[in-house]
N, C-alpha and C. Protein backbone atom coordinates (compact mmCIF):
# COMPACT_ATOMS: atom_id res chain seq x y z
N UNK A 1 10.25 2.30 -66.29
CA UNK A 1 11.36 2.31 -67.21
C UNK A 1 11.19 1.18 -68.20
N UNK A 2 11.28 1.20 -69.55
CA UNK A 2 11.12 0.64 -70.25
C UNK A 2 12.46 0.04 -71.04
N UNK A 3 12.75 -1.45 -70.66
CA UNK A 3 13.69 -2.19 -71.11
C UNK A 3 13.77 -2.74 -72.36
N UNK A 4 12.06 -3.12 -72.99
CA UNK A 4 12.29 -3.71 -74.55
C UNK A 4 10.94 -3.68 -74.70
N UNK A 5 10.52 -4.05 -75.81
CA UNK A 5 9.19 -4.02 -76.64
C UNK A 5 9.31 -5.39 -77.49
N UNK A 6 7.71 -6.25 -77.25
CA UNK A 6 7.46 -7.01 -78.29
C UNK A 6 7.54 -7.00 -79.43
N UNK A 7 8.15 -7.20 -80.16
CA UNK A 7 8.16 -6.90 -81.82
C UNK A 7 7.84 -7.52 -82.72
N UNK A 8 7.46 -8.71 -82.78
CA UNK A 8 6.54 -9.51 -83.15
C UNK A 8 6.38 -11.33 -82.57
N UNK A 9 5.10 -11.39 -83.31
CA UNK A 9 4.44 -12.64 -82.83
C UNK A 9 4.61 -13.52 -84.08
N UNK A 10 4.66 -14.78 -84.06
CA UNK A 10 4.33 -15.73 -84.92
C UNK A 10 2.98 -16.74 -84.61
N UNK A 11 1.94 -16.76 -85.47
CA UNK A 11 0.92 -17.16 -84.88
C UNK A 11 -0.16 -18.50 -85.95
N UNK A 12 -0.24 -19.26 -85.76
CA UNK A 12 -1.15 -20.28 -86.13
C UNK A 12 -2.57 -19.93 -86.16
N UNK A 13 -3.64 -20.16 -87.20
CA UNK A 13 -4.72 -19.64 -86.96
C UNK A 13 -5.32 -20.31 -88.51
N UNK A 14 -6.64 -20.78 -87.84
CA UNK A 14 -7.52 -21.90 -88.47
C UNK A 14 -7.53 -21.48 -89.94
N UNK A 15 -7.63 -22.14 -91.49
CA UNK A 15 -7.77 -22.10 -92.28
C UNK A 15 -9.27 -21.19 -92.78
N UNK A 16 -9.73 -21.37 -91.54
CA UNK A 16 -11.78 -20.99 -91.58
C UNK A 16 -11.25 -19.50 -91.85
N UNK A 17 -10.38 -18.77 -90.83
CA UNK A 17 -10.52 -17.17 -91.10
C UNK A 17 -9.56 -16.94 -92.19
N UNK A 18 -9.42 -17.31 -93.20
CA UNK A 18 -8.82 -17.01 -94.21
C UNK A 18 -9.43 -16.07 -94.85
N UNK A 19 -10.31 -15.76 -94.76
CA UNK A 19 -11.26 -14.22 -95.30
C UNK A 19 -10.92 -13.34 -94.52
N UNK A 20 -10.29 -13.02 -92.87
CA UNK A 20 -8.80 -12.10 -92.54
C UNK A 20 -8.17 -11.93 -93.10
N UNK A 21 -7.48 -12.86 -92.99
CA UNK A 21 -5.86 -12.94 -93.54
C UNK A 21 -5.20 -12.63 -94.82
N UNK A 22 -6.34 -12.56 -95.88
CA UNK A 22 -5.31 -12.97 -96.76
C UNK A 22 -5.17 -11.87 -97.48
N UNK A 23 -3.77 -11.93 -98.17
CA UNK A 23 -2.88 -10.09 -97.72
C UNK A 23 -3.61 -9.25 -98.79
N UNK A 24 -4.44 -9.36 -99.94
CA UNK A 24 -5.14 -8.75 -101.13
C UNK A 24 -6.24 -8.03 -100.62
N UNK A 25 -7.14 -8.78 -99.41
CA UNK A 25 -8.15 -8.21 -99.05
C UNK A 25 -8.57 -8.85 -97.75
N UNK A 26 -7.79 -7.24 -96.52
CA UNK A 26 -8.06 -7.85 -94.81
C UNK A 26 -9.07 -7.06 -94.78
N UNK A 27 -9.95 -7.71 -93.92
CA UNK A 27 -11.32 -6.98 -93.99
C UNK A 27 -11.56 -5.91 -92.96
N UNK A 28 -12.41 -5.90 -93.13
CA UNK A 28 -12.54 -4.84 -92.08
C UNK A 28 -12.18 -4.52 -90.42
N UNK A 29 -12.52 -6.00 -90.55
CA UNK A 29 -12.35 -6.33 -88.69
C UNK A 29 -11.26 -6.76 -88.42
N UNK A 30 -10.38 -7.08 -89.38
CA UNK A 30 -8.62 -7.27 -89.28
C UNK A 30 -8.09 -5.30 -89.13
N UNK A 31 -8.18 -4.96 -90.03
CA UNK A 31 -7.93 -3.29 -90.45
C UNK A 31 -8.39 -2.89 -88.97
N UNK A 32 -9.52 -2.99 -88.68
CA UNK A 32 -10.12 -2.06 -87.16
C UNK A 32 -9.06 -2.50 -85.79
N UNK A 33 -8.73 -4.31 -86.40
CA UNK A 33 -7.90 -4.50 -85.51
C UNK A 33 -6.36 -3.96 -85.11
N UNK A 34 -6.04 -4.03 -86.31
CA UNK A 34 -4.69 -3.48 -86.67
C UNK A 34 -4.21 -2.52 -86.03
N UNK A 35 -5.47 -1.30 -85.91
CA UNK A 35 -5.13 0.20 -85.65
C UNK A 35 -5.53 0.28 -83.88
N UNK A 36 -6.23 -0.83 -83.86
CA UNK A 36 -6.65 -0.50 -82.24
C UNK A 36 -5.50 -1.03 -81.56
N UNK A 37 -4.83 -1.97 -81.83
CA UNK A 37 -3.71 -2.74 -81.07
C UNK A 37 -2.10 -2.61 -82.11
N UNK A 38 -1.89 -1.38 -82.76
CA UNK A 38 -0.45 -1.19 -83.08
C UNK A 38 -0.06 -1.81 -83.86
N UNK A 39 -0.60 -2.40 -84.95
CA UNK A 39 0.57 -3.67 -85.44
C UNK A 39 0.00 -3.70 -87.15
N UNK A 40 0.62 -4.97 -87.46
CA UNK A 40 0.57 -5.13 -88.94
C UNK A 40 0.75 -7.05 -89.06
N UNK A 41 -0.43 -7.15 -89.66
CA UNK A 41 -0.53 -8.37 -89.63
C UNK A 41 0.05 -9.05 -91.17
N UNK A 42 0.84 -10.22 -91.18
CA UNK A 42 0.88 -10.49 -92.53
C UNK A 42 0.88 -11.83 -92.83
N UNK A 43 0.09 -12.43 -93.79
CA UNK A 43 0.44 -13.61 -93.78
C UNK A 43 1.54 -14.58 -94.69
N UNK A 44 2.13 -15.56 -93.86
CA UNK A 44 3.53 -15.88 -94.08
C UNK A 44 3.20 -17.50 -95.24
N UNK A 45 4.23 -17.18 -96.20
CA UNK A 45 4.41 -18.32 -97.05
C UNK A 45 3.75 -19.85 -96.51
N UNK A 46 3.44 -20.79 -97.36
CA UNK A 46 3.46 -22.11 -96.24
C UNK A 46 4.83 -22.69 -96.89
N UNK A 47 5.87 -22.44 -97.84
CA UNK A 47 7.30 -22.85 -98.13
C UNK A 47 7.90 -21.91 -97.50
N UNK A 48 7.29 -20.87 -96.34
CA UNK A 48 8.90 -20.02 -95.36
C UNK A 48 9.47 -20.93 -94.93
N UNK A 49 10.56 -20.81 -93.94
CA UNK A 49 10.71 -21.44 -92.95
C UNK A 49 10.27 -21.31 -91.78
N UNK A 50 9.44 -20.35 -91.39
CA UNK A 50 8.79 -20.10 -90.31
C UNK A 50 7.75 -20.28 -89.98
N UNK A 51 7.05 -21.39 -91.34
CA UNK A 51 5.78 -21.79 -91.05
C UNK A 51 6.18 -23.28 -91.35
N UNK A 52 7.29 -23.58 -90.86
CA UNK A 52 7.83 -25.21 -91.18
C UNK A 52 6.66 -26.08 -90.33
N UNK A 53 6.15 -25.98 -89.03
CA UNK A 53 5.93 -26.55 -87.60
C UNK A 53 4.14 -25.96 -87.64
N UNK A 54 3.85 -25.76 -89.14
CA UNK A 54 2.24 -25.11 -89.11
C UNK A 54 1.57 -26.42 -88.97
N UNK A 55 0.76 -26.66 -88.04
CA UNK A 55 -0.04 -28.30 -88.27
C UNK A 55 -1.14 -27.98 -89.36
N UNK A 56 -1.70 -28.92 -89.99
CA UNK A 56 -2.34 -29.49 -90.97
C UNK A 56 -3.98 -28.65 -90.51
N UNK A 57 -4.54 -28.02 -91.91
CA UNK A 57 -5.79 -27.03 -91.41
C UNK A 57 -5.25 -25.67 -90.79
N UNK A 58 -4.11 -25.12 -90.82
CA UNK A 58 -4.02 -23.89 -90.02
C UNK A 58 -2.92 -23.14 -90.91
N UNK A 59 -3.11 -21.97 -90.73
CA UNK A 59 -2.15 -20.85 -91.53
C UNK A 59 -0.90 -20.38 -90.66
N UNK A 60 0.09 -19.32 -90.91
CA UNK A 60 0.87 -19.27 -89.99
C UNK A 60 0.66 -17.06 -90.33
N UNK A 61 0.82 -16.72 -89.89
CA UNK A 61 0.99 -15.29 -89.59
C UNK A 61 1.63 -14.62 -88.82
N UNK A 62 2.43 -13.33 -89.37
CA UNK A 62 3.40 -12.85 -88.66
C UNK A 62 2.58 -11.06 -88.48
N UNK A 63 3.09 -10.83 -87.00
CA UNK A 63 2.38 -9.78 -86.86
C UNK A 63 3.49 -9.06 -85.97
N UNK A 64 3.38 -7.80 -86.77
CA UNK A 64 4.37 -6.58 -86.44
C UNK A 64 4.03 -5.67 -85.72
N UNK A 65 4.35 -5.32 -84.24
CA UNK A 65 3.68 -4.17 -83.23
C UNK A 65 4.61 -3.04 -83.75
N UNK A 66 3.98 -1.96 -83.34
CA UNK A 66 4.54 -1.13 -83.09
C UNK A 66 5.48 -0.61 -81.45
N UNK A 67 6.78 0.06 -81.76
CA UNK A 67 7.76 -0.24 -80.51
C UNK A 67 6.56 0.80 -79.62
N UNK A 68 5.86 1.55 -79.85
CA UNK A 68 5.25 2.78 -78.78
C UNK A 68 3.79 2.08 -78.28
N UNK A 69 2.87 1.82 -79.58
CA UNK A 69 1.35 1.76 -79.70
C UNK A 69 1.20 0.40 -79.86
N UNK A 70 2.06 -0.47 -79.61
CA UNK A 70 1.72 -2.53 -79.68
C UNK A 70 1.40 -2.64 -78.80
N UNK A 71 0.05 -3.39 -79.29
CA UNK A 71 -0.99 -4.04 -77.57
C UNK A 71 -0.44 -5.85 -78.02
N UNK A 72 0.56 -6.77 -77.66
CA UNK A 72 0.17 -7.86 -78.08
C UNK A 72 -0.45 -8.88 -77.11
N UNK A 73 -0.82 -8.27 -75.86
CA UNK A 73 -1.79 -9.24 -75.29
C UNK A 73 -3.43 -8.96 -75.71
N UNK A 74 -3.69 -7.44 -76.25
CA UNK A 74 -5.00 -7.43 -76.34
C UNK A 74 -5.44 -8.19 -78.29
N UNK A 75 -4.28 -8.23 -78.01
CA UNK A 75 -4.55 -8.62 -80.36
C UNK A 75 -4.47 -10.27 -80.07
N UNK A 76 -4.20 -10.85 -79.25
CA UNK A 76 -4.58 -12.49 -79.31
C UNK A 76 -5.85 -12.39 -78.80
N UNK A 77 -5.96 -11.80 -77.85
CA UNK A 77 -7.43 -12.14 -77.06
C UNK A 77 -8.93 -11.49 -78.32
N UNK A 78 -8.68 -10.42 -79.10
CA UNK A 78 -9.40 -9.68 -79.63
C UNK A 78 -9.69 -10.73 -80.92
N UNK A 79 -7.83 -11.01 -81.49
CA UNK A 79 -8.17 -12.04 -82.47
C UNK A 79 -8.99 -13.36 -82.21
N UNK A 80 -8.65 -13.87 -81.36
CA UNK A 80 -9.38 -15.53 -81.30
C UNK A 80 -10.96 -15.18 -81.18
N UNK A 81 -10.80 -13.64 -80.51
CA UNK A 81 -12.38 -13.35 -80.16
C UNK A 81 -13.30 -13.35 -81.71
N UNK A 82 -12.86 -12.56 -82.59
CA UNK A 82 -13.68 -12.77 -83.96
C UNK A 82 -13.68 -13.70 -85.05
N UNK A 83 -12.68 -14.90 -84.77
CA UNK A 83 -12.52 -15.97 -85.37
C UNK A 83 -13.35 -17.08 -84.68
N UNK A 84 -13.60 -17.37 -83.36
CA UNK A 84 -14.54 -18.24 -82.77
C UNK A 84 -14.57 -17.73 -81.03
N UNK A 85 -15.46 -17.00 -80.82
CA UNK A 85 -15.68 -16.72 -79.54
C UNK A 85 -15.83 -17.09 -78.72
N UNK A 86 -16.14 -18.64 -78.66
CA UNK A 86 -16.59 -19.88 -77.80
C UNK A 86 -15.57 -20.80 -77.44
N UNK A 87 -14.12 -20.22 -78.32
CA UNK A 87 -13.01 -21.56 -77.47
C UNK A 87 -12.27 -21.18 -78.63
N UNK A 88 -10.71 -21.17 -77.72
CA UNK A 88 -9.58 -20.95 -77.91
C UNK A 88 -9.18 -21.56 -79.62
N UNK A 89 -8.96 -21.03 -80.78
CA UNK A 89 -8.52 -21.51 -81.85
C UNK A 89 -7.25 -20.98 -82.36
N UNK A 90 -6.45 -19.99 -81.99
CA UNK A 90 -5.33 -19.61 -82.39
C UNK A 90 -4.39 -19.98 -81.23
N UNK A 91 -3.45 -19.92 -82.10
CA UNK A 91 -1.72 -20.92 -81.55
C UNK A 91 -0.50 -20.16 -81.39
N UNK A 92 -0.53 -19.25 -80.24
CA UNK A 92 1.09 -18.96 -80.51
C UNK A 92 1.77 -19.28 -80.78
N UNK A 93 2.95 -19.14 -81.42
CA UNK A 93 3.91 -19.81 -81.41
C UNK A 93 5.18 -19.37 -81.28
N UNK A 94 5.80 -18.30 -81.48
CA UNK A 94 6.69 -17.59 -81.21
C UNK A 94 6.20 -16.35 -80.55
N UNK A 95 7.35 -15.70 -79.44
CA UNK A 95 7.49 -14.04 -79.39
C UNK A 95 8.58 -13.76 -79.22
N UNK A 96 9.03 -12.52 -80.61
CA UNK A 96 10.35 -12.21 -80.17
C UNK A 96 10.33 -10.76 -80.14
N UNK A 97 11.29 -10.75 -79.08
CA UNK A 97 11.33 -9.43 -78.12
C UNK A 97 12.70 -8.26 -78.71
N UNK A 98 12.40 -7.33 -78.46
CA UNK A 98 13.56 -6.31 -79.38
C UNK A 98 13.84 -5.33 -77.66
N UNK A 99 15.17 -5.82 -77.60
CA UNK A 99 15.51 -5.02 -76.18
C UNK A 99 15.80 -3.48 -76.15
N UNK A 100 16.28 -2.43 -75.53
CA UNK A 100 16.58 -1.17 -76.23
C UNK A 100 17.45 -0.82 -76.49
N UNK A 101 18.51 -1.89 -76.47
CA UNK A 101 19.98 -1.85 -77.11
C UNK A 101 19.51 -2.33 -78.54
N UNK A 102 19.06 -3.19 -78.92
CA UNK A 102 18.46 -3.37 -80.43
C UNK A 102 18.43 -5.05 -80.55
N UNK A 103 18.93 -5.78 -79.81
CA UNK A 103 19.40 -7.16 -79.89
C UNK A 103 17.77 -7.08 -79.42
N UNK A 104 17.30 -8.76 -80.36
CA UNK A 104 16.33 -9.69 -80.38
C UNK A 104 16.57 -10.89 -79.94
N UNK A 105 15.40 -11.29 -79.11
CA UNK A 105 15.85 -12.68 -78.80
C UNK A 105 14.28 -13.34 -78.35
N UNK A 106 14.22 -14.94 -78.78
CA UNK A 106 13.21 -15.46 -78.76
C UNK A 106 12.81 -15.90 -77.15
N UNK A 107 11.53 -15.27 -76.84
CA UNK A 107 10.89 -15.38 -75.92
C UNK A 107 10.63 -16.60 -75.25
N UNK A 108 11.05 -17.45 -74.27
CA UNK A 108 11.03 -18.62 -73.94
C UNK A 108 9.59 -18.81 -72.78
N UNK A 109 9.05 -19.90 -72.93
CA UNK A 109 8.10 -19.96 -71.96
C UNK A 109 8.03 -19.65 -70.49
N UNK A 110 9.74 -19.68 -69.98
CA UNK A 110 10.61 -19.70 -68.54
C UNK A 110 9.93 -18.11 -68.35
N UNK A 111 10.40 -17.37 -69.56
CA UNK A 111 10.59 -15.71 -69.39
C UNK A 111 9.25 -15.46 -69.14
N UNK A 112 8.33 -15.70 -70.06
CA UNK A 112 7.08 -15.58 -69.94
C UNK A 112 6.48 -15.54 -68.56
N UNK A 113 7.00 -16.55 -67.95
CA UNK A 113 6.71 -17.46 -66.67
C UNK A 113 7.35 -16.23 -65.72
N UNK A 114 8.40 -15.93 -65.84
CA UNK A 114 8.97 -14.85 -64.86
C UNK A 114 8.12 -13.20 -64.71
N UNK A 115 7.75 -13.38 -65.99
CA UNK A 115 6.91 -11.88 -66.22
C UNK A 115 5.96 -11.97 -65.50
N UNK A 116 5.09 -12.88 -65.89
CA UNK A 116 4.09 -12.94 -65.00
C UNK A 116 4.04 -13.01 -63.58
N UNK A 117 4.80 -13.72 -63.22
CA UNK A 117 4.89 -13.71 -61.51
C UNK A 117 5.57 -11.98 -60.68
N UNK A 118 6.09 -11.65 -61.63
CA UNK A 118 6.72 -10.41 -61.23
C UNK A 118 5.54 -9.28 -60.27
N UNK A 119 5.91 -8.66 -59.40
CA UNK A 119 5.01 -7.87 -58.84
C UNK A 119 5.09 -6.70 -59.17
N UNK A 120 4.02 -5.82 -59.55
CA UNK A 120 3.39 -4.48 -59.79
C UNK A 120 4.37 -3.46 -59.03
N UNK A 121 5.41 -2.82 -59.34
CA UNK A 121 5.72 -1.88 -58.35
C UNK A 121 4.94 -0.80 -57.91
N UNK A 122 5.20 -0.45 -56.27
CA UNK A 122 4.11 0.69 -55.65
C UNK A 122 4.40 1.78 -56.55
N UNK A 123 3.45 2.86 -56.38
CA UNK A 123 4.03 4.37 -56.47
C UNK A 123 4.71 5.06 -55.98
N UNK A 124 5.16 6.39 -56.08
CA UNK A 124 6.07 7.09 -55.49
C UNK A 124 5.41 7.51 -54.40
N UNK A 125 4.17 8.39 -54.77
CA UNK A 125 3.55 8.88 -54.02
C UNK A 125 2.92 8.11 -52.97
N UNK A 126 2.91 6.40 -53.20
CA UNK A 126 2.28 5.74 -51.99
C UNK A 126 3.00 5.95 -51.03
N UNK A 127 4.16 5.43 -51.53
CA UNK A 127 5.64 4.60 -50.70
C UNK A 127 5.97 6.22 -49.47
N UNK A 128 5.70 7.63 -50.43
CA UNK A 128 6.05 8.82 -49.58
C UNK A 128 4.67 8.91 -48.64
N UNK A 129 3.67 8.60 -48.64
CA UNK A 129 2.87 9.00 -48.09
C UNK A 129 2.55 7.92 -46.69
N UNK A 130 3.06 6.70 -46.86
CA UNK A 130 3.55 5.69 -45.93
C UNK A 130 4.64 6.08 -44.83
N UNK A 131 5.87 6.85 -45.92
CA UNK A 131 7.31 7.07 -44.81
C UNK A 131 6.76 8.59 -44.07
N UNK A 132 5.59 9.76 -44.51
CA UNK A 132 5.44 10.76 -43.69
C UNK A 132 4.70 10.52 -42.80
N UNK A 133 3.62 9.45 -42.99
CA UNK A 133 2.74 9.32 -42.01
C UNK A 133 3.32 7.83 -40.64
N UNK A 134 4.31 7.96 -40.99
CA UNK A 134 4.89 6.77 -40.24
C UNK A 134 4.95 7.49 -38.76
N UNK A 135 5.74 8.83 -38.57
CA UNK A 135 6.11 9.06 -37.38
C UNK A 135 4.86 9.41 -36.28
N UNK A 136 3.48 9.67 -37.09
CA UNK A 136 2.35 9.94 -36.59
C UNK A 136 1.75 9.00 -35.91
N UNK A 137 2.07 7.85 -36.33
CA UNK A 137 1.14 6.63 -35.80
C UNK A 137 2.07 5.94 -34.76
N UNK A 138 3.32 6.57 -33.98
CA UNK A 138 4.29 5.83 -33.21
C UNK A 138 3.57 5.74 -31.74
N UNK A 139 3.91 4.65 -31.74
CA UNK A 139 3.18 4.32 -30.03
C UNK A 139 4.70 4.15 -28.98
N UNK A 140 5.71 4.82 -29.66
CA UNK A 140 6.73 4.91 -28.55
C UNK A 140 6.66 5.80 -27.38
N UNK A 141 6.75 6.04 -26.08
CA UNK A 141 6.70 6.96 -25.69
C UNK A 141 8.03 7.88 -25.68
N UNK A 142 7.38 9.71 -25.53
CA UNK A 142 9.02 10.47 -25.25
C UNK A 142 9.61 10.62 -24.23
């Protein structure tokens, strides 16, 4: 059951890939990215306010998933991958989440923290195939 969808990221990322980013002409391997992981990348003013907290050498970019087809764990890992493959250079910095009532709200590290620890629920078909074969394996006697 699906409670909410990422809806976008705010993201820091080295001045070097500015031949990505910049909104006149994304190249190819931004575009390939775009369509493989749902989204729309754009890059944000350095007078927004949302690139107030950009450190010195780095751009700020806002990237838009889609609510069905947004991959945003595979578009950080894919991005940092063609900007420097050898060590971590992009900066999250925001995620805000769109619930399915419509309310947004900024993703806190806590939540993050809760997601992750959360466990995988079984299947249906495990959980039934556990409760039929239960009475088979009874070592009670009749």
């Amino acid at each position: 059951m699906k409670i909410g969808h990422v809806a976008r990221q705010y993201i820091h990322v080295p001045h070097s890939c500015d031949y990505l980013v910049t909104p006149y002409t994304k190249s190819r391997q931004l575009l390939r990215l775009e369509e493989d992981c749902g989204c729309i990348v754009n890059l944000i003013h350095p007078e927004d306010p949302r690139a107030i907290y950009c450190p010195p050498g780095y751009r700020t970019i806002e990237v838009v998933y889609d609510e069905d087809r947004g991959r945003h764990d595979l578009f950080l890992h894919r991005l940092n991958y063609i900007i420097n493959p050898r060590r971590q250079s992009i900066r999250l910095v925001t995620t805000v989440v769109r619930q399915i009532n419509g309310k947004e709200f900024t993703m806190k590290a806590e939540d993050a923290n809760e997601l992750l620890r959360c466990q995988v629920r079984p299947r249906y078909r495990d959980i039934r195939a556990i409760i039929l074969s239960a009475g088979k394996h009874t070592t009670v006697p009749r």
